[in-house]
Protein backbone atom coordinates (compact mmCIF):
# COMPACT_ATOMS: atom_id res chain seq x y z
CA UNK A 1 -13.92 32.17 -10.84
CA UNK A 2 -17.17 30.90 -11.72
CA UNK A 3 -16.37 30.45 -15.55
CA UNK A 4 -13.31 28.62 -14.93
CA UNK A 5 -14.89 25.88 -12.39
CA UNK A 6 -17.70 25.71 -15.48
CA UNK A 7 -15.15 25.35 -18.00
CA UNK A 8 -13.19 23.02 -15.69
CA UNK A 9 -16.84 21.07 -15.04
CA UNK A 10 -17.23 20.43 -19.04
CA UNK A 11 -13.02 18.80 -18.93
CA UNK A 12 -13.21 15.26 -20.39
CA UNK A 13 -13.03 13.01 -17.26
CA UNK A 14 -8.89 12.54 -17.60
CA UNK A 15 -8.07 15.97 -17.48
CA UNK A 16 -10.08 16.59 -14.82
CA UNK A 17 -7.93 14.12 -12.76
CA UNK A 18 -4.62 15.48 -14.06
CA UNK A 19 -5.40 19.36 -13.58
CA UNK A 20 -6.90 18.24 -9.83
CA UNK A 21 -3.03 16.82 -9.07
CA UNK A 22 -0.94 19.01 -10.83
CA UNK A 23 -2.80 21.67 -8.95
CA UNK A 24 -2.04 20.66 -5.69
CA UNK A 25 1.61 20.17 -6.94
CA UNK A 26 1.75 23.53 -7.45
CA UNK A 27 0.22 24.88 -4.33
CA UNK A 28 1.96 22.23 -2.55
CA UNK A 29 5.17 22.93 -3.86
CA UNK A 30 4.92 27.07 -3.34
CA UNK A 31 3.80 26.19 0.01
CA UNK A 32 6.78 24.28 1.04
CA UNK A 33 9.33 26.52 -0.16
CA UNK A 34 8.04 29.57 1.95
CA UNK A 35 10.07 30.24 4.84
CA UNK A 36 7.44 29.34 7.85
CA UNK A 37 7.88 25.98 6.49
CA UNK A 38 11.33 25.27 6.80
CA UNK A 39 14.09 24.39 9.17
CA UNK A 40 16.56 26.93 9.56
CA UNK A 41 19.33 26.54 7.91
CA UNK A 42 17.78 25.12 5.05
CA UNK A 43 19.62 25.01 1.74
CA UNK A 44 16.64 23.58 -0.79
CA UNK A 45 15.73 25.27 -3.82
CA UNK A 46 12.76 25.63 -5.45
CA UNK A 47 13.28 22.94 -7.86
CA UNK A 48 13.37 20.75 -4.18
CA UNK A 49 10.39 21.95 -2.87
CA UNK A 50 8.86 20.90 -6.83
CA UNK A 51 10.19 17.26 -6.34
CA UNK A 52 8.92 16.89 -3.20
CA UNK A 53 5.30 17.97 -3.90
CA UNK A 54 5.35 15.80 -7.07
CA UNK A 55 6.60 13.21 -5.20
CA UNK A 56 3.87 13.99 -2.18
CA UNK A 57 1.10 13.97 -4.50
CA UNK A 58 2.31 11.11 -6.03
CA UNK A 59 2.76 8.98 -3.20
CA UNK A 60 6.02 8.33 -3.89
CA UNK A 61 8.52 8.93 -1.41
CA UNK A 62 11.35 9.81 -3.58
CA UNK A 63 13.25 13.06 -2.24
CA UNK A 64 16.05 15.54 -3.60
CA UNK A 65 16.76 16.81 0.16
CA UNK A 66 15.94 15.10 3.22
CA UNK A 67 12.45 16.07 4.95
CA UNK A 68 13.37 16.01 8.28
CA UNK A 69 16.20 17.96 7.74
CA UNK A 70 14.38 20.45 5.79
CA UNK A 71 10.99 21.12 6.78
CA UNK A 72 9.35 21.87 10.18
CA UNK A 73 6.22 20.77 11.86
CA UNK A 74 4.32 23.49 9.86
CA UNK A 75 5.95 22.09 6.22
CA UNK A 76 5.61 18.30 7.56
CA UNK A 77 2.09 19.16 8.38
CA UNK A 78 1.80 20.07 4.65
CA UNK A 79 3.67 17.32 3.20
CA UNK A 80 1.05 15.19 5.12
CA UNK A 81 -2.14 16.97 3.62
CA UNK A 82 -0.21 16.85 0.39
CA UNK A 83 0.23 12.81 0.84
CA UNK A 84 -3.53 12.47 2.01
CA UNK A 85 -4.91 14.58 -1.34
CA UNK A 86 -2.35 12.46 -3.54
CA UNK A 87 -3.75 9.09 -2.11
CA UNK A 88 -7.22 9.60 -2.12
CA UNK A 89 -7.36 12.69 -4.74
CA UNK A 90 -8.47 16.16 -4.58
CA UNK A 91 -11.70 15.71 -6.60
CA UNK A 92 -12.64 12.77 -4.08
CA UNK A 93 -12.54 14.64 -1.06
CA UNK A 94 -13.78 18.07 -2.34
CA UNK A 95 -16.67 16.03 -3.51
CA UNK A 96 -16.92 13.98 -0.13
CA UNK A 97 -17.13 17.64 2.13
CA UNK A 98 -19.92 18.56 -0.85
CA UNK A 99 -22.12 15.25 0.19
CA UNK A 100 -21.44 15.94 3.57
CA UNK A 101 -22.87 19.53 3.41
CA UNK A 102 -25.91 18.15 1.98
CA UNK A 103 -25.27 19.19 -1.60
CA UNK A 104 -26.03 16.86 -4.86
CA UNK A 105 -22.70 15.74 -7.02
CA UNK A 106 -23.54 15.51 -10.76
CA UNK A 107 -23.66 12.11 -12.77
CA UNK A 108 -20.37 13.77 -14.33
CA UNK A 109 -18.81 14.49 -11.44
CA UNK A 110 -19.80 10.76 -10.19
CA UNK A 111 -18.25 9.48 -13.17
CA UNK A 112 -15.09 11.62 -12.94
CA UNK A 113 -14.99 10.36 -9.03
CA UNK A 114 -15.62 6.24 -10.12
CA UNK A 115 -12.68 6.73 -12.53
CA UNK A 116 -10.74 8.50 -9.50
CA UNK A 117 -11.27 5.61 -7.54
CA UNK A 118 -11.27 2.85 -10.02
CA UNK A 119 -14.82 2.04 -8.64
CA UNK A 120 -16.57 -0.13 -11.03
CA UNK A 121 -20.14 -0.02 -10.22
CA UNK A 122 -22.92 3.63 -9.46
CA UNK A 123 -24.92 1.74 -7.38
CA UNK A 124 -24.79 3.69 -3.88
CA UNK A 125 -21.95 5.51 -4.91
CA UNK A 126 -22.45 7.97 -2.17
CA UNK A 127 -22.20 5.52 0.55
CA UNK A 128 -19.01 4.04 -0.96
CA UNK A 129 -17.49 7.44 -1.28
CA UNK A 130 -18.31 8.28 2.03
CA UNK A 131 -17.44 5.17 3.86
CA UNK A 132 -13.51 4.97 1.79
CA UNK A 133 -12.91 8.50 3.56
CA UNK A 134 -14.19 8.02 6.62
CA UNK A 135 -12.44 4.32 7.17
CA UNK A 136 -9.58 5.71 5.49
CA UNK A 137 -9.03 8.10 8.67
CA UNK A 138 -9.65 5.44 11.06
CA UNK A 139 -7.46 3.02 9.85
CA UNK A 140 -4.78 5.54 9.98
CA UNK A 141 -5.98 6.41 13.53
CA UNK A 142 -5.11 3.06 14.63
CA UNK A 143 -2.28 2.72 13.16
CA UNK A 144 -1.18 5.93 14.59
CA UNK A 145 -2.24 4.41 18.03
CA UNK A 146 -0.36 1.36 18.20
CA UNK A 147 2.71 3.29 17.19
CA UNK A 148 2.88 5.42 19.80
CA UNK A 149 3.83 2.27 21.52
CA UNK A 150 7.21 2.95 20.21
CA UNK A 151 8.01 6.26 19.51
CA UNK A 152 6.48 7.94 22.50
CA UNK A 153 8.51 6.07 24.53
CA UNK A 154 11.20 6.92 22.05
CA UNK A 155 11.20 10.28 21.54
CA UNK A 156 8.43 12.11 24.17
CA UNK A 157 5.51 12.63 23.68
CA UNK A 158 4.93 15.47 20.84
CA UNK A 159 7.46 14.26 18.98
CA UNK A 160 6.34 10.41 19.28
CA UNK A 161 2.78 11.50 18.58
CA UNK A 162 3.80 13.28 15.84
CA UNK A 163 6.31 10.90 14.29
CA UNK A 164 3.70 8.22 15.03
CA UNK A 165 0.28 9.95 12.75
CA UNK A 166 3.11 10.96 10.06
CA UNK A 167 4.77 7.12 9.91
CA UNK A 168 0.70 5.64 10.01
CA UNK A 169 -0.44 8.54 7.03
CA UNK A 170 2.38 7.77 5.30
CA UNK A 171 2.54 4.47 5.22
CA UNK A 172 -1.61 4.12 4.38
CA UNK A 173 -1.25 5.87 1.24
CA UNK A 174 2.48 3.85 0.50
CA UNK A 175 4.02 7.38 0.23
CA UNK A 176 7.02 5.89 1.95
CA UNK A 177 7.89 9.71 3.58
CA UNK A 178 9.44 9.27 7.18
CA UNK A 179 10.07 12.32 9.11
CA UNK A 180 13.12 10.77 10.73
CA UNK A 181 16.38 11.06 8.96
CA UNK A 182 17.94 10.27 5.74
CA UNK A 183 17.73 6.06 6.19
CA UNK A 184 14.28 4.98 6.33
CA UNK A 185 12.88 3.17 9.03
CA UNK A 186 16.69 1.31 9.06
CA UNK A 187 16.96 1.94 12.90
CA UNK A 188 13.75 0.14 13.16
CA UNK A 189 15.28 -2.91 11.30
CA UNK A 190 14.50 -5.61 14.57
CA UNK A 191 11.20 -3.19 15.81
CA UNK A 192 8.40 -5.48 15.91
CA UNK A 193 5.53 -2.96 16.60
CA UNK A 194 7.23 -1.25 13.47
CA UNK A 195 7.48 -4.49 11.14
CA UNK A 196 4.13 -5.39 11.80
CA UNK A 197 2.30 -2.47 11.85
CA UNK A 198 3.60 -0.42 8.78
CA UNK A 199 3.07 -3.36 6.52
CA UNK A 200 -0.30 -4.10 7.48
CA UNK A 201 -1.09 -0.22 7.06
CA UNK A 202 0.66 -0.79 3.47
CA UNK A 203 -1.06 -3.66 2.34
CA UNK A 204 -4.62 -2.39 3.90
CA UNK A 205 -4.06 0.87 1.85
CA UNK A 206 -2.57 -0.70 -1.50
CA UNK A 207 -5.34 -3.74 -1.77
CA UNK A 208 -7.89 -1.46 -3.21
CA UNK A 209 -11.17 0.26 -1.43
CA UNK A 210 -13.52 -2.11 -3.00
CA UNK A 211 -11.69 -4.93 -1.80
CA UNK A 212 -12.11 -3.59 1.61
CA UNK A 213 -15.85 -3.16 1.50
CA UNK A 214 -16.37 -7.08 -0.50
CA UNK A 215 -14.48 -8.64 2.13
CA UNK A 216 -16.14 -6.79 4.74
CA UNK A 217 -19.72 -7.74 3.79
CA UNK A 218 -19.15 -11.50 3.36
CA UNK A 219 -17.56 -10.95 7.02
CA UNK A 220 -20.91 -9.67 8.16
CA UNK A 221 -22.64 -12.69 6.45
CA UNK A 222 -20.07 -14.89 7.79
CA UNK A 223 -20.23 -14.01 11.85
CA UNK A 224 -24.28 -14.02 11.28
CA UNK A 225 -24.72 -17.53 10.13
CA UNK A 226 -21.82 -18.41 12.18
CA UNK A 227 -20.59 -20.87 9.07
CA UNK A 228 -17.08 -21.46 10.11
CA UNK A 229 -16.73 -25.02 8.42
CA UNK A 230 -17.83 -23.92 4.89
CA UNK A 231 -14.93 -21.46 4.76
CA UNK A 232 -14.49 -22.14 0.71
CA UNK A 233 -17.84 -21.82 0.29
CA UNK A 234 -17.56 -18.14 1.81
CA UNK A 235 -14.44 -17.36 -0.08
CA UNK A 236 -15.80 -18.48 -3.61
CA UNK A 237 -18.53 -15.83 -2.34
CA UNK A 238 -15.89 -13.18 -2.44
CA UNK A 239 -16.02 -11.50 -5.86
CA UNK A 240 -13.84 -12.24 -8.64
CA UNK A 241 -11.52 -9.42 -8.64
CA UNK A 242 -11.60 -9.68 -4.81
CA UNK A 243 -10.43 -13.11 -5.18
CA UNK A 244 -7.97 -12.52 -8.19
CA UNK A 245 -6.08 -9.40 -5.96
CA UNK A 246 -6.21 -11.52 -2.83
CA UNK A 247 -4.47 -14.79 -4.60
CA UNK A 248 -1.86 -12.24 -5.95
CA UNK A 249 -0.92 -9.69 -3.44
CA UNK A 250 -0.21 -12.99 -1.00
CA UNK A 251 1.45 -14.97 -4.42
CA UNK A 252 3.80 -11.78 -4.50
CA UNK A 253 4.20 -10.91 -0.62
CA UNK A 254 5.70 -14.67 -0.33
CA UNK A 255 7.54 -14.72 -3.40
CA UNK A 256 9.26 -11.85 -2.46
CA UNK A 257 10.34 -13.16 1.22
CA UNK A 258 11.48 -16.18 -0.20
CA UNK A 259 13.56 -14.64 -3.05
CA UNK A 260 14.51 -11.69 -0.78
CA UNK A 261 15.93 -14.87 2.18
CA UNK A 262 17.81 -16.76 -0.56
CA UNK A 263 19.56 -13.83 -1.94
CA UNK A 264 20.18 -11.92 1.53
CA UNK A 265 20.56 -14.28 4.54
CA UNK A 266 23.93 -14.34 4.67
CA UNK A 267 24.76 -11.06 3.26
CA UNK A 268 26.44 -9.52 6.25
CA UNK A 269 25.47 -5.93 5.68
CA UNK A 270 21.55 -6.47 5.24
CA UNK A 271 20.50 -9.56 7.26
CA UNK A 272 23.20 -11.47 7.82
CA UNK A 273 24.24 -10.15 11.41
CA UNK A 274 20.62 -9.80 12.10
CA UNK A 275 19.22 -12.77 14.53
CA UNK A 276 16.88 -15.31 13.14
CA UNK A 277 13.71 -12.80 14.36
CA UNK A 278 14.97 -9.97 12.48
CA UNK A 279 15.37 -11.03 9.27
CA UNK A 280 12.25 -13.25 9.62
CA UNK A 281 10.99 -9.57 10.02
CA UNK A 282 13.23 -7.44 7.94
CA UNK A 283 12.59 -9.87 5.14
CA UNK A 284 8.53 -9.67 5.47
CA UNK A 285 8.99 -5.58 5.24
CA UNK A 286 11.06 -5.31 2.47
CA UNK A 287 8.91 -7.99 0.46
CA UNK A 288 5.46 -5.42 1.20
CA UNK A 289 7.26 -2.77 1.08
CA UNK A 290 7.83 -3.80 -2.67
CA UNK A 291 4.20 -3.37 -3.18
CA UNK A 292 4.90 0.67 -3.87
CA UNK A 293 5.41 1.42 -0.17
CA UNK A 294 9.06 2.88 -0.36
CA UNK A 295 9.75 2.60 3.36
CA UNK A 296 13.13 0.29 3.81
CA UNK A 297 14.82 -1.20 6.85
CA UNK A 298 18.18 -2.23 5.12
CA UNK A 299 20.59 -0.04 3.13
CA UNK A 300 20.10 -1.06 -0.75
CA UNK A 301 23.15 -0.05 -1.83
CA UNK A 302 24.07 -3.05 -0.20
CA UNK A 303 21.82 -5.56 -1.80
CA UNK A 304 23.27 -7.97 -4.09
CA UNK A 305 22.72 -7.71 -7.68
CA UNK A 306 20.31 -10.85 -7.91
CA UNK A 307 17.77 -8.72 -5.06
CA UNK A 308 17.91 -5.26 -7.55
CA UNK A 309 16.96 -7.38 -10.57
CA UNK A 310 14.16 -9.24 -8.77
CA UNK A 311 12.84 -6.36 -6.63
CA UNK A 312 13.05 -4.20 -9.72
CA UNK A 313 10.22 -6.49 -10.97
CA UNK A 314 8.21 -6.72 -8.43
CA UNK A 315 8.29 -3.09 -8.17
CA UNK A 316 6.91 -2.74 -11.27
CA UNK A 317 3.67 -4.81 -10.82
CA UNK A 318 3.23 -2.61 -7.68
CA UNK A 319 -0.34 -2.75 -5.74
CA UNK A 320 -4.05 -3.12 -6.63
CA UNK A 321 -6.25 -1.11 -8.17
CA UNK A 322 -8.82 1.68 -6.43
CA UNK A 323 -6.14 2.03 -3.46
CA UNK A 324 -3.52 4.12 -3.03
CA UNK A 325 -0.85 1.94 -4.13
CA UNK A 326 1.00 2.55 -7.50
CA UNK A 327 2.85 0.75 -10.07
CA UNK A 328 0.85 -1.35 -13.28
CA UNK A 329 -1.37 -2.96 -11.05
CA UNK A 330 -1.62 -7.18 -9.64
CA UNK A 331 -4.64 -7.74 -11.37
CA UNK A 332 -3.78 -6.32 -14.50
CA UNK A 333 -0.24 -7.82 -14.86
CA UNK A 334 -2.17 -11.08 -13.65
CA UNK A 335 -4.71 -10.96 -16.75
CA UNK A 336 -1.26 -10.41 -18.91
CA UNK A 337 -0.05 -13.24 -17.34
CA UNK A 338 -3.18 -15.29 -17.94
CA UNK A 339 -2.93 -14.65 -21.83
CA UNK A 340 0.24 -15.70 -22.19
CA UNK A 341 -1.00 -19.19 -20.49
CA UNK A 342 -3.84 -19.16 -22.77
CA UNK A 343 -1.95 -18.80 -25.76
CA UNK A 344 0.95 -21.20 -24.81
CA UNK A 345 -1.61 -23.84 -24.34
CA UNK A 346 -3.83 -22.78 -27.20
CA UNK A 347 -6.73 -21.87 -25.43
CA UNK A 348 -9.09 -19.20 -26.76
CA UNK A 349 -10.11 -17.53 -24.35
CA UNK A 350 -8.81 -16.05 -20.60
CA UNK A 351 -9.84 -17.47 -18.24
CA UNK A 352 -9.52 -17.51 -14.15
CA UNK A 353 -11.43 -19.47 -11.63
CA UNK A 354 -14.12 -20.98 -13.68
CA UNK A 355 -14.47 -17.80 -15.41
CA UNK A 356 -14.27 -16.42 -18.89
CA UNK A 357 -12.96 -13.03 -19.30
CA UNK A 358 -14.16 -9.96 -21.52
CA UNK A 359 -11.77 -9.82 -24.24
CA UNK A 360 -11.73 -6.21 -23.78
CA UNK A 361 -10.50 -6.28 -20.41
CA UNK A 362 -7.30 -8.69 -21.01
CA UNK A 363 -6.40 -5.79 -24.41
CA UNK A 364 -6.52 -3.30 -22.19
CA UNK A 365 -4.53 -5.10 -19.32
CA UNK A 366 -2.08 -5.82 -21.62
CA UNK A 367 -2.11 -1.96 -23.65
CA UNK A 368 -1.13 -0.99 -19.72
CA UNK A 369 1.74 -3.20 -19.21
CA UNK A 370 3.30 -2.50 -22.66
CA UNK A 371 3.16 1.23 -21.95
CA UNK A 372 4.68 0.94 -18.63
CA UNK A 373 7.36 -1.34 -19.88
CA UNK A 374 8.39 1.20 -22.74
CA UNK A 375 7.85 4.11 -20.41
CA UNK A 376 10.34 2.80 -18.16
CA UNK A 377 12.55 1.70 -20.48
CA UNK A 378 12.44 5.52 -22.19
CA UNK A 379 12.86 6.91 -18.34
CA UNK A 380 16.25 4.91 -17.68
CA UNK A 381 17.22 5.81 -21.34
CA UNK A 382 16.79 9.45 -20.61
CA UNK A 383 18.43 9.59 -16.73
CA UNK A 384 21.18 7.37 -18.97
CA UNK A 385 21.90 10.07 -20.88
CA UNK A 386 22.26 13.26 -18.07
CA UNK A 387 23.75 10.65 -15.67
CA UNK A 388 26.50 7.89 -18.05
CA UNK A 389 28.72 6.94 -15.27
CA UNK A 390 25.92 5.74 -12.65
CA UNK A 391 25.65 1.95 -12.93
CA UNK A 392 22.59 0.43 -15.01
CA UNK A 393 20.96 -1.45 -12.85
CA UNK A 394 20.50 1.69 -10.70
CA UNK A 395 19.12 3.79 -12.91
CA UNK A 396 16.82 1.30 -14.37
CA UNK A 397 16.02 0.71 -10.24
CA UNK A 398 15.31 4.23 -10.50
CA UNK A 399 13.16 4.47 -13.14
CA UNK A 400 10.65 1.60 -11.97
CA UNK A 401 10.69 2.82 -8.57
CA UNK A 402 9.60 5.95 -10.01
CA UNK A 403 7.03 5.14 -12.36
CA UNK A 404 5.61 2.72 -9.97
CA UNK A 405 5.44 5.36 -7.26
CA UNK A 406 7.43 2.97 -4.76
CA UNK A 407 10.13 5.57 -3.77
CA UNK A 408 12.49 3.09 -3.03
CA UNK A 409 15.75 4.00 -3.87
CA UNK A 410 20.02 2.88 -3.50
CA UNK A 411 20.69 6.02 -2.34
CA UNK A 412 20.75 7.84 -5.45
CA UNK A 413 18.15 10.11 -6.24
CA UNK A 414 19.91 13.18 -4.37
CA UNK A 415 23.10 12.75 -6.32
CA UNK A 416 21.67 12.72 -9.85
CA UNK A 417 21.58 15.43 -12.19
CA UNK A 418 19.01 18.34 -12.19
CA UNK A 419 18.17 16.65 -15.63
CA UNK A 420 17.04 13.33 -14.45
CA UNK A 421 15.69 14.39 -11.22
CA UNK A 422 12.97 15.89 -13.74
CA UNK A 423 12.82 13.11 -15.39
CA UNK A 424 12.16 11.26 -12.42
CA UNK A 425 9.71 13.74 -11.86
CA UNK A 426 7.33 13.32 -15.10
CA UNK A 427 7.38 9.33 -14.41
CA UNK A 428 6.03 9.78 -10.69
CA UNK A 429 3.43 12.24 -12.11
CA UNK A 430 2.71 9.49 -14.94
CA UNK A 431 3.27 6.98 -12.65
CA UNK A 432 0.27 7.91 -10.92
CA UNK A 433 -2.25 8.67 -12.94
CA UNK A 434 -1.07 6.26 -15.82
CA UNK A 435 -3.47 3.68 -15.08
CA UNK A 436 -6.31 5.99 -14.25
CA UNK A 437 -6.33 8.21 -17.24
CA UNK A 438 -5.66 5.39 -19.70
CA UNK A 439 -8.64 3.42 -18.72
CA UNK A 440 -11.24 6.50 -19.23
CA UNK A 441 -9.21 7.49 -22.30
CA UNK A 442 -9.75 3.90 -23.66
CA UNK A 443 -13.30 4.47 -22.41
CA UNK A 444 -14.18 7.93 -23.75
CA UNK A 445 -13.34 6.70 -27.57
CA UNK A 446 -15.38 2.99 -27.03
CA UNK A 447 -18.37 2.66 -28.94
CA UNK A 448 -17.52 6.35 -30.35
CA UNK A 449 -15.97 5.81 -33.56
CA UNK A 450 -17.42 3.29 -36.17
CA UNK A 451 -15.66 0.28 -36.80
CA UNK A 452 -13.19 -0.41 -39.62
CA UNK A 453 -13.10 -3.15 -41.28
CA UNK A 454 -10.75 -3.72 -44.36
CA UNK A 455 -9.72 -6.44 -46.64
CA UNK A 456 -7.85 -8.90 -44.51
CA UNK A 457 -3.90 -8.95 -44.74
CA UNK A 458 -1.62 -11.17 -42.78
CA UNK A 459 2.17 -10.88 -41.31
CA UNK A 460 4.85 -13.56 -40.44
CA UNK A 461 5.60 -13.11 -36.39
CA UNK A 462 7.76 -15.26 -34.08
């Protein structure tokens, strides 16, 4: 045992992070298909109880049989712990029980954990490792609390408690699990308590840890000196990438209602016979539920064509990064963005806010969102292929929703082929650790290699 934790000690940093998931896919998955953790009756196979823990892990949401209908309190309880390792990651809280024990984490293993948590700086990296878990619980604590306001009432006590710590975990990490039934939150379409707080708990959990912990230190500042007229003072305070993430996440939240209200409003099977509250409110959920959530109050096989297309790309920006939130990232489709500006008006350089950006940075923004968009693009070919006679735009619907680890989904995933259910399954695994592993890949070979330099040749483009 002791040899293989060494030999899984020297790993380079990105297979540390894989082997740490896939391992609690597999214990996840053998887990779940054991008897004590099923309902009776249950008809799921093994290759169910794999999808599930992949898409668990993955905080997806994504499912090949319905968990309400096929797992108990004892499975829920493990899809739950299986949701809280995928969001956070096992490495990260192994290492945050370690520090808590009073044992010493190596410089490698802080390195492996910064990665993990797309933390960008060392400096009191134990504190900031610390503080994400423990906020991470308490956050989830209250919104467990406010929605027993609802379901207790609802369904008793146990179960209301119950439904109400699963719904506020779930949502946290945007798994997008519900332990209800086989439609979502749709009952909850007109719920307040339920359209406020699951968002909130989505976009708290997608924005990114460090995000939390900028913002709440220039809060701190703020209430000491009591400086509530130089409020753009304070926010030009915020840090750059705090900024940057902020600006989009709200860009794409209201984007999304307003697209979401022009296509929908009158669309009598999603909000048209809702009143003038509810699809003020279903239209806010489904627009941050887009960013990798998977939760849904409407049926989407009902959307119109124009609200697939559109949500389809949203979906595949997804959250921010160092949360739990999937999908190629606001920030990084931003600096992507960004270039193209530059280079339609001829600048040289990026730049955002008064700011000039590293070079490096915007190549390997835009390395990510070229690999996601021919990684999706391979996914829908493949499901294309085991499943002709489902409709395009579904399967390429799929395949984002997937790969961005939103779990959102027309319906479909149960009904599709053994062969692109695995499929499915590979892009919620890549989907999740894309980012992650490509940016400590990228960094492993920097600076390793000597720089090539040949003759110069040139090629027409355009």
């Amino acid at each position: 045992m002791r040899r293989l934790l060494n030999r899984f000690s020297n790993l380079p940093i990105p297979f540390k992070i894989v082997l740490s998931f896939a391992f609690v896919i597999l214990v996840g998955s053998i887990l779940l298909s054991m008897p004590f953790s099923q309902q009776i009756g249950s008809q799921a196979t093994y290759f169910d109880h794999l999808f599930t823990a992949v898409s668990m892990v993955c905080v997806t949401g994504l499912f090949t049989e319905p968990l309400a209908h096929t797992y108990n309190i004892f499975g829920q309880i493990v899809g739950l712990v299986l949701i809280k390792l995928g969001g956070l990651g096992l490495i990260t809280l192994v290492a945050t029980i370690v520090m808590q024990l009073g044992r010493r984490v190596s410089m490698k293993d802080e390195v492996t954990l910064r990665q993990a948590l797309n933390s960008g700086s060392m400096i009191n990296f134990r504190n900031f490792l610390l503080s994400v878990v423990k906020y991470t619980f308490l956050i989830e604590g209250i919104g467990a609390f406010l929605l027993t306001f609802h379901f207790v009432p609802l369904f008793g006590w146990a179960r209301g408690l119950f439904t109400s710590i699963f719904l506020s975990i779930s949502a946290f990490n945007n798994a997008g699990f519900d332990n209800l039934g086989t439609t979502s939150l749709q009952g909850f379409v007109d719920v307040p308590i339920v359209n406020i707080v699951i968002p909130l708990l989505i976009i708290v959990g997608g924005i990114g840890f460090s995000i939390w912990f900028d913002l709440a230190q220039n809060f701190k500042s703020f209430i000491a000196v009591r400086s509530w007229i130089d409020l753009r003072g304070r926010y030009r305070r915020l840090k750059l990438h705090t900024r940057l993430v902020l600006n989009w996440t709200l860009f794409l939240i209201g984007a999304a209602m307003i697209l979401f209200m022009l296509s929908e409003w009158h669309n009598p099977t999603t909000l048209g016979s809702l009143s003038l509250s509810g699809k003020i409110q279903a239209t806010f959920f489904q627009a941050v539920t887009l960013r990798t959530a998977g939760f849904a109050t409407v049926g989407y096989t009902n959307l119109h064509l124009f609200t697939i297309i559109f949500m389809t790309v949203f979906m595949f920006i997804g959250g921010s990064p160092g949360g739990t939130a999937g999908g190629a990232k606001t920030s990084t489709v931003a600096l992507v963005v960004k270039l193209i500006w530059a280079e339609v008006t001829g600048q040289q350089h990026v730049h955002y806010q008064k700011r000039t950006l590293d070079n490096e940075i915007v190549r390997r923004a835009l390395v990510i969102v070229v690999m996601f968009v021919i990684l999706n693009f391979v996914g829908m070919s493949l499901m294309s292929i085991f499943d002709e006679t489902v409709p395009l735009q579904y399967l390429f619907f799929e395949a984002v929703s997937a790969l961005g680890t939103v779990g959102l989904s027309a319906d479909l995933t149960p009904d599709l082929s053994r062969g692109s259910q695995t499929v499915i399954m590979f892009m919620m695994f890549i989907g999740r650790l894309g980012p992650i592993t490509i940016f400590t890949a990228l960094g492993q070979f920097e600076r390793k290699q000597k720089p090539k330099v040949y003759a110069s040749g040139n090629i027409i483009i355009g």
